[in-house]
Protein backbone atom coordinates (compact mmCIF):
# COMPACT_ATOMS: atom_id res chain seq x y z
CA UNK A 1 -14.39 1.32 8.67
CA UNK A 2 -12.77 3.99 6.33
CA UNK A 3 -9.25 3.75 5.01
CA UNK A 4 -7.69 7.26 2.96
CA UNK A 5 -4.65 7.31 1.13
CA UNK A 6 -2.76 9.91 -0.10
CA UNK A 7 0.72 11.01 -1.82
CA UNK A 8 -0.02 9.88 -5.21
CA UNK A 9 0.73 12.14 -8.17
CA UNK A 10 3.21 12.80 -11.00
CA UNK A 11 6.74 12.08 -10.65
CA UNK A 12 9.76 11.20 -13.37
CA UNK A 13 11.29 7.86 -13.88
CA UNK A 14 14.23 7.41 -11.50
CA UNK A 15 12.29 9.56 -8.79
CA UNK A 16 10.72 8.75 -5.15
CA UNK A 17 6.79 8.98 -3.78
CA UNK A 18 5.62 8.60 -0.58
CA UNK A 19 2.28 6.61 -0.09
CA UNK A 20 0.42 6.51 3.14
CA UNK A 21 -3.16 5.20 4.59
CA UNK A 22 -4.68 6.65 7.64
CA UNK A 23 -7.50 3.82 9.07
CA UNK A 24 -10.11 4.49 11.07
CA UNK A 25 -13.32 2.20 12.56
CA UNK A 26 -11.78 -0.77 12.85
CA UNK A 27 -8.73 -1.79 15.38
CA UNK A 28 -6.16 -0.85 13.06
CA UNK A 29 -3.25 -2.54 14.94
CA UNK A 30 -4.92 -6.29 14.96
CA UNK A 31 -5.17 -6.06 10.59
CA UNK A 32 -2.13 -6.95 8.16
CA UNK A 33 -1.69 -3.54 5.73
CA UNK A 34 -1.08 -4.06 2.50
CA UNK A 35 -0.64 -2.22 -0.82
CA UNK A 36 -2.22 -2.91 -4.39
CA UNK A 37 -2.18 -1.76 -7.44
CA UNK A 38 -4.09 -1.60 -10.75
CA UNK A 39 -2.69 -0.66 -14.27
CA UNK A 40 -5.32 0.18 -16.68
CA UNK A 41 -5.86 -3.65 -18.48
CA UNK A 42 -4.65 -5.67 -15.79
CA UNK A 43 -5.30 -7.04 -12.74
CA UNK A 44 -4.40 -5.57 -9.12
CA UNK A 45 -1.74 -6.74 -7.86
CA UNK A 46 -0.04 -7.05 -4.17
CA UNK A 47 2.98 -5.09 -4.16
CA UNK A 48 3.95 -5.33 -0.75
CA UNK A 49 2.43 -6.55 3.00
CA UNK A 50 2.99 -5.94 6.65
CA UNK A 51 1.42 -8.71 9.38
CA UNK A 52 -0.18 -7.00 12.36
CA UNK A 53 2.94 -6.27 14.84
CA UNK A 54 5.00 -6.80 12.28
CA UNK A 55 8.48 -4.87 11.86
CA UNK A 56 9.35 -5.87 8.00
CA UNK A 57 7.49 -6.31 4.91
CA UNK A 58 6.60 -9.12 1.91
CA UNK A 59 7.82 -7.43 -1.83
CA UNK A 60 6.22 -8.49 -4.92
CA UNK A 61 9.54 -9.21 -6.82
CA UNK A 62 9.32 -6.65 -9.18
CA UNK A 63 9.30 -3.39 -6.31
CA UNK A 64 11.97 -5.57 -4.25
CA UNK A 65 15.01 -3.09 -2.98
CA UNK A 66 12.70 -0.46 -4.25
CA UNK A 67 10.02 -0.15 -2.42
CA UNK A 68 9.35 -0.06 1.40
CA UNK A 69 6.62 -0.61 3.92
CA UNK A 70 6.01 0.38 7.26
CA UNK A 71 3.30 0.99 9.96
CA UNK A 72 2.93 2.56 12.84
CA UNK A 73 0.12 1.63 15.10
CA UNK A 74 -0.34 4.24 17.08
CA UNK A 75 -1.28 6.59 14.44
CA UNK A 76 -3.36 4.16 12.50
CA UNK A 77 -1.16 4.89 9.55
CA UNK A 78 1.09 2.35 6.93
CA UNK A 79 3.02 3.99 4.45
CA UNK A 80 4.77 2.94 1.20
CA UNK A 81 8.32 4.67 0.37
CA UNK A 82 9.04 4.31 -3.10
CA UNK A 83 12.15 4.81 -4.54
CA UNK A 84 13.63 4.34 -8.11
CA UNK A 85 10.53 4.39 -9.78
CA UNK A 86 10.01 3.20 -13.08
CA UNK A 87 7.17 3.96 -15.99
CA UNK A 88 5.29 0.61 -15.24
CA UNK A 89 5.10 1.71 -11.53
CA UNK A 90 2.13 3.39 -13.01
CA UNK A 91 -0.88 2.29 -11.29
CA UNK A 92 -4.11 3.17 -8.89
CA UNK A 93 -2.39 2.14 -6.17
CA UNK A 94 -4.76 0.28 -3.07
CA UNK A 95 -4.44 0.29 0.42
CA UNK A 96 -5.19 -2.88 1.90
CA UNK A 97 -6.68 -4.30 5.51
CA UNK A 98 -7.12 -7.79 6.58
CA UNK A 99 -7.86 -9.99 9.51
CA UNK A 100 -9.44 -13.56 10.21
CA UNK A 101 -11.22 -13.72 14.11
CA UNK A 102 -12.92 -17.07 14.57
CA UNK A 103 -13.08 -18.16 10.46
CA UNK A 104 -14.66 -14.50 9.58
CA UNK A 105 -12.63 -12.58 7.19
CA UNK A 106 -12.10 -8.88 7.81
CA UNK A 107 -10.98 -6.78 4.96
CA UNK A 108 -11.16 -2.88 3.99
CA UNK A 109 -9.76 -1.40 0.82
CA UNK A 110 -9.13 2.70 0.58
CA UNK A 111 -10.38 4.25 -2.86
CA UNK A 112 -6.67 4.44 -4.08
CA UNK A 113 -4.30 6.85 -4.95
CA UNK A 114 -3.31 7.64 -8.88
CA UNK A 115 0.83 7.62 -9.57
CA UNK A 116 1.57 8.20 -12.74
CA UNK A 117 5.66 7.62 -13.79
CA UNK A 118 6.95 9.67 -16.60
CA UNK A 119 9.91 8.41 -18.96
């Protein structure tokens, strides 16, 4: 199972990147997506989820109204709009897949994706 992100980079406070993960080797539409993110000294962090079918997303509070989520199953792909961003948006940012079949966890992270937020 392989999961690549991409559409990290540079941008200025107040500005807008586009995230998205591509999965492959695994059945993509039976996993929850999610995003992550680690800031140099601290933990990762969820920043936002999808469920399986689902049609709407789960915010950490602090990307809330900024940030969006979506999937699309037939492509295998779950992309993070972000919008407004601000300098502690800076972070590798992780994307994220998870199911439970029978009491066995499946989960896949990507390698992650730098964005960097200038003041």
């Amino acid at each position: 199972a392989q999961l690549v992100e991409s559409g990290g980079g540079l941008v200025q406070a107040g500005g807008s990147l586009r995230l998205s993960c591509v999965g492959s080797g695994f059945t993509f539409s039976q996993h929850e997506m999610s995003w992550h993110r680690q800031a140099p000294g601290k933990d990762r962090e969820l920043v936002a989820k999808i469920a399986a079918a689902g049609d709407s997303g789960n915010y950490a509070d602090s990307v809330k109204g900024r940030f969006t989520i979506s999937r699309d199953n037939a492509k295998n792909t779950v992309t993070l709009q972000m919008n407004s961003l601000k300098p502690e948006d800076t972070a590798v940012y992780f994307c994220h897949a998870f199911s439970r079949w029978y009491g066995a966890d499946y989960t896949y992270w990507g390698q992650g994706t730098q964005v960097t937020v200038s003041s």
